[in-house]
Protein backbone atom coordinates (compact mmCIF):
# COMPACT_ATOMS: atom_id res chain seq x y z
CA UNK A 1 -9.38 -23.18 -17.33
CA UNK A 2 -5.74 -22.58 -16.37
CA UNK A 3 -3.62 -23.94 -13.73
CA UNK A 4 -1.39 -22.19 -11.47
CA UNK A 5 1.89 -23.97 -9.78
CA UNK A 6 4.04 -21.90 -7.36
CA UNK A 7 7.33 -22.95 -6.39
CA UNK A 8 10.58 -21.90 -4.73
CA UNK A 9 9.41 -20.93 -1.28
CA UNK A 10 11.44 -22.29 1.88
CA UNK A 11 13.40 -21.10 4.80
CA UNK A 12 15.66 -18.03 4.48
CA UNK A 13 17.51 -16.46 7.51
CA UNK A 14 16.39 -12.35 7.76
CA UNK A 15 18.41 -9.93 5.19
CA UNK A 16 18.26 -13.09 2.80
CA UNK A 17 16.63 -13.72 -0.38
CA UNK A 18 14.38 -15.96 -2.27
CA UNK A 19 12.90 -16.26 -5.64
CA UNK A 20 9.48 -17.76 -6.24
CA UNK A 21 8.22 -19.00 -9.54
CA UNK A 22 4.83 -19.37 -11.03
CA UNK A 23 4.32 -21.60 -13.49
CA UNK A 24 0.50 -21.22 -15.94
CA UNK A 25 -1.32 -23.55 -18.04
CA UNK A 26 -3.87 -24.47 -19.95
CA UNK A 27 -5.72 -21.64 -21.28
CA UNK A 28 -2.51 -19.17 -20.86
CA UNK A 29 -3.66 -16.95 -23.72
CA UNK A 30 -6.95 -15.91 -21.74
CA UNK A 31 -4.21 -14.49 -18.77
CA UNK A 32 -3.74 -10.84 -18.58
CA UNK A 33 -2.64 -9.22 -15.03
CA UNK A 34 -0.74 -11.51 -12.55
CA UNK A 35 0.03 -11.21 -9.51
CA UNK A 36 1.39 -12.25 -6.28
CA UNK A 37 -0.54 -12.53 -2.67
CA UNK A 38 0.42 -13.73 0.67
CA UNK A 39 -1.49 -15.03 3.72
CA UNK A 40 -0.11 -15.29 7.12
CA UNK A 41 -1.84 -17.59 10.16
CA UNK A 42 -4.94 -15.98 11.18
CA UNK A 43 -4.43 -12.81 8.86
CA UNK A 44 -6.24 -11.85 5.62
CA UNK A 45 -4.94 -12.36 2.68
CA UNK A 46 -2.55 -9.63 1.54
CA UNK A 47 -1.40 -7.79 -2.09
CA UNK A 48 2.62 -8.42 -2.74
CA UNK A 49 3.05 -7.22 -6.01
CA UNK A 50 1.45 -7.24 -9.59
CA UNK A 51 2.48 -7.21 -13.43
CA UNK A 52 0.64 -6.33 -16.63
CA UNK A 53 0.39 -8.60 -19.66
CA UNK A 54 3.23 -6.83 -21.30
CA UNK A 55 5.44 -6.79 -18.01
CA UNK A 56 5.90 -2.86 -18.57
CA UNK A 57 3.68 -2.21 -15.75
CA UNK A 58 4.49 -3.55 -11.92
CA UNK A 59 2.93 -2.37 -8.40
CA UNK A 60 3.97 -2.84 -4.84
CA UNK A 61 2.26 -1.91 -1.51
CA UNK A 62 4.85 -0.40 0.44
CA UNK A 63 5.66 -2.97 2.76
CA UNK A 64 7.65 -4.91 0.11
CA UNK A 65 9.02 -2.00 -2.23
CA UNK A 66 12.18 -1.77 -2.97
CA UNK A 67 12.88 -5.41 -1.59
CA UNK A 68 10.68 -7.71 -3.94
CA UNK A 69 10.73 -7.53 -7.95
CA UNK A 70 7.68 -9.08 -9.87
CA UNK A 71 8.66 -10.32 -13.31
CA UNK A 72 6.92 -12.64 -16.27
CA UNK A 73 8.32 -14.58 -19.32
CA UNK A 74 4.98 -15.22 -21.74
CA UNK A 75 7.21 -17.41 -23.81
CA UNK A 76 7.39 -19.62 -20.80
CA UNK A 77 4.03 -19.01 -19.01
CA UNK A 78 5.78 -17.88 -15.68
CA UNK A 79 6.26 -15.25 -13.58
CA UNK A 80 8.50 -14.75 -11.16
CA UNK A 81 8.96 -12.93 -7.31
CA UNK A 82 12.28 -12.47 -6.61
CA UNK A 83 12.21 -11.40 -2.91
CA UNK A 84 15.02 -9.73 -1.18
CA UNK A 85 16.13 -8.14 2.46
CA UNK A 86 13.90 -11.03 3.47
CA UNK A 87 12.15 -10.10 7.08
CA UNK A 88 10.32 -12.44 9.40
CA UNK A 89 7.05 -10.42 8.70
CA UNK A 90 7.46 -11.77 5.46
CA UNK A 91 6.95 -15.01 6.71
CA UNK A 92 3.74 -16.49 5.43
CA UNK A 93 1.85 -18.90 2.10
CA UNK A 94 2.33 -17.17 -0.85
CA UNK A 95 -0.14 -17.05 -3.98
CA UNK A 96 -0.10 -16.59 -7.28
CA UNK A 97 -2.93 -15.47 -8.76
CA UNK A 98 -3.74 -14.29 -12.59
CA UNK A 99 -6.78 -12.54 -13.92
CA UNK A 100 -9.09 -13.59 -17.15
CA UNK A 101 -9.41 -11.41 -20.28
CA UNK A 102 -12.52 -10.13 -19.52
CA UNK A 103 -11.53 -8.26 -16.72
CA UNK A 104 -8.51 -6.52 -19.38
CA UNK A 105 -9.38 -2.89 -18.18
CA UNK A 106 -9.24 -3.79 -14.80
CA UNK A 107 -5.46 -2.84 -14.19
CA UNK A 108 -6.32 0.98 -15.60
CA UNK A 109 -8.99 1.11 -13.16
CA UNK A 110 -7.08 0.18 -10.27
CA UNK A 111 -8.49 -3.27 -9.40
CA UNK A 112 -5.39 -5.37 -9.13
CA UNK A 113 -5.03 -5.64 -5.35
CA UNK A 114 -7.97 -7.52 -4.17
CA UNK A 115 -8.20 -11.11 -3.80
CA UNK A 116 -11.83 -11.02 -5.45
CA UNK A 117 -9.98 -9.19 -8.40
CA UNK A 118 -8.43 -12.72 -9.82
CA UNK A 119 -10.33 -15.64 -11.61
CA UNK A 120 -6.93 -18.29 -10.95
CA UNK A 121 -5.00 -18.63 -7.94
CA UNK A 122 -2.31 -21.70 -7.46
CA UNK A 123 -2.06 -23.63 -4.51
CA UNK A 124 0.37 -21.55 -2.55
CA UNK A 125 4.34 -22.10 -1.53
CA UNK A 126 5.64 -21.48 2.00
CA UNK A 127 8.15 -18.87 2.39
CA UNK A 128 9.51 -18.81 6.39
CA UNK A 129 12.42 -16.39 7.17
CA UNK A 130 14.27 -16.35 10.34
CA UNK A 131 15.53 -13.60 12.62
């Protein structure tokens, strides 16, 4: 099994920034694609951003391009959202999620941006930003 622990979110003030961290364990070496979601009241659960195992491949939807940078360290088990230009849409419980080995082609097919694409998901930190 592994274990995923977010941390970092909070309160930020619009045009701010925040970075969010995402700390694996236990069976780490079975992680391939990560990934970050987010989930608003009463909204479905949304894609932020994703990496590859390597960290030479990242995707965005285009709400959050260009304002939020997905990033891993494998030596530490982590990976990172650094989120910036921080809008009150943004405001929500973020996730980070990781997918098992077995699904290792899944990122050259395209699957990285559904919930039901991801074996682990952590408990979820609060990000709120303020206009």
């Amino acid at each position: 099994q592994v274990q995923l622990v977010e941390s970092g979110g909070g309160l930020a003030q619009a045009g701010g920034s925040l970075r969010l961290s995402c700390a694996a364990s236990g069976r780490t070496f079975s992680i391939t694609t990560m990934a970050w979601f987010r989930q608003a009241p009463e909204k479905e659960r949304e894609f932020v951003a994703a990496i590859s195992w390597s960290g030479g491949h990242t995707y965005y939807p285009d709400p959050v391009k260009g304002r939020f940078t997905i990033s891993r360290d494998n030596a530490e088990n982590t990976v990172y959202l650094q989120m910036s230009s921080l809008k009150p849409e943004d405001t929500a419980l973020y996730y980070c999620a990781a997918q098992d080995s077995r699904r290792s082609d899944y990122l050259s097919q395209g699957r990285f941006s559904r919930p039901w694409e991801y074996d682990y998901w952590g408990q979820g930190t609060q990000v709120t930003v303020s206009s």
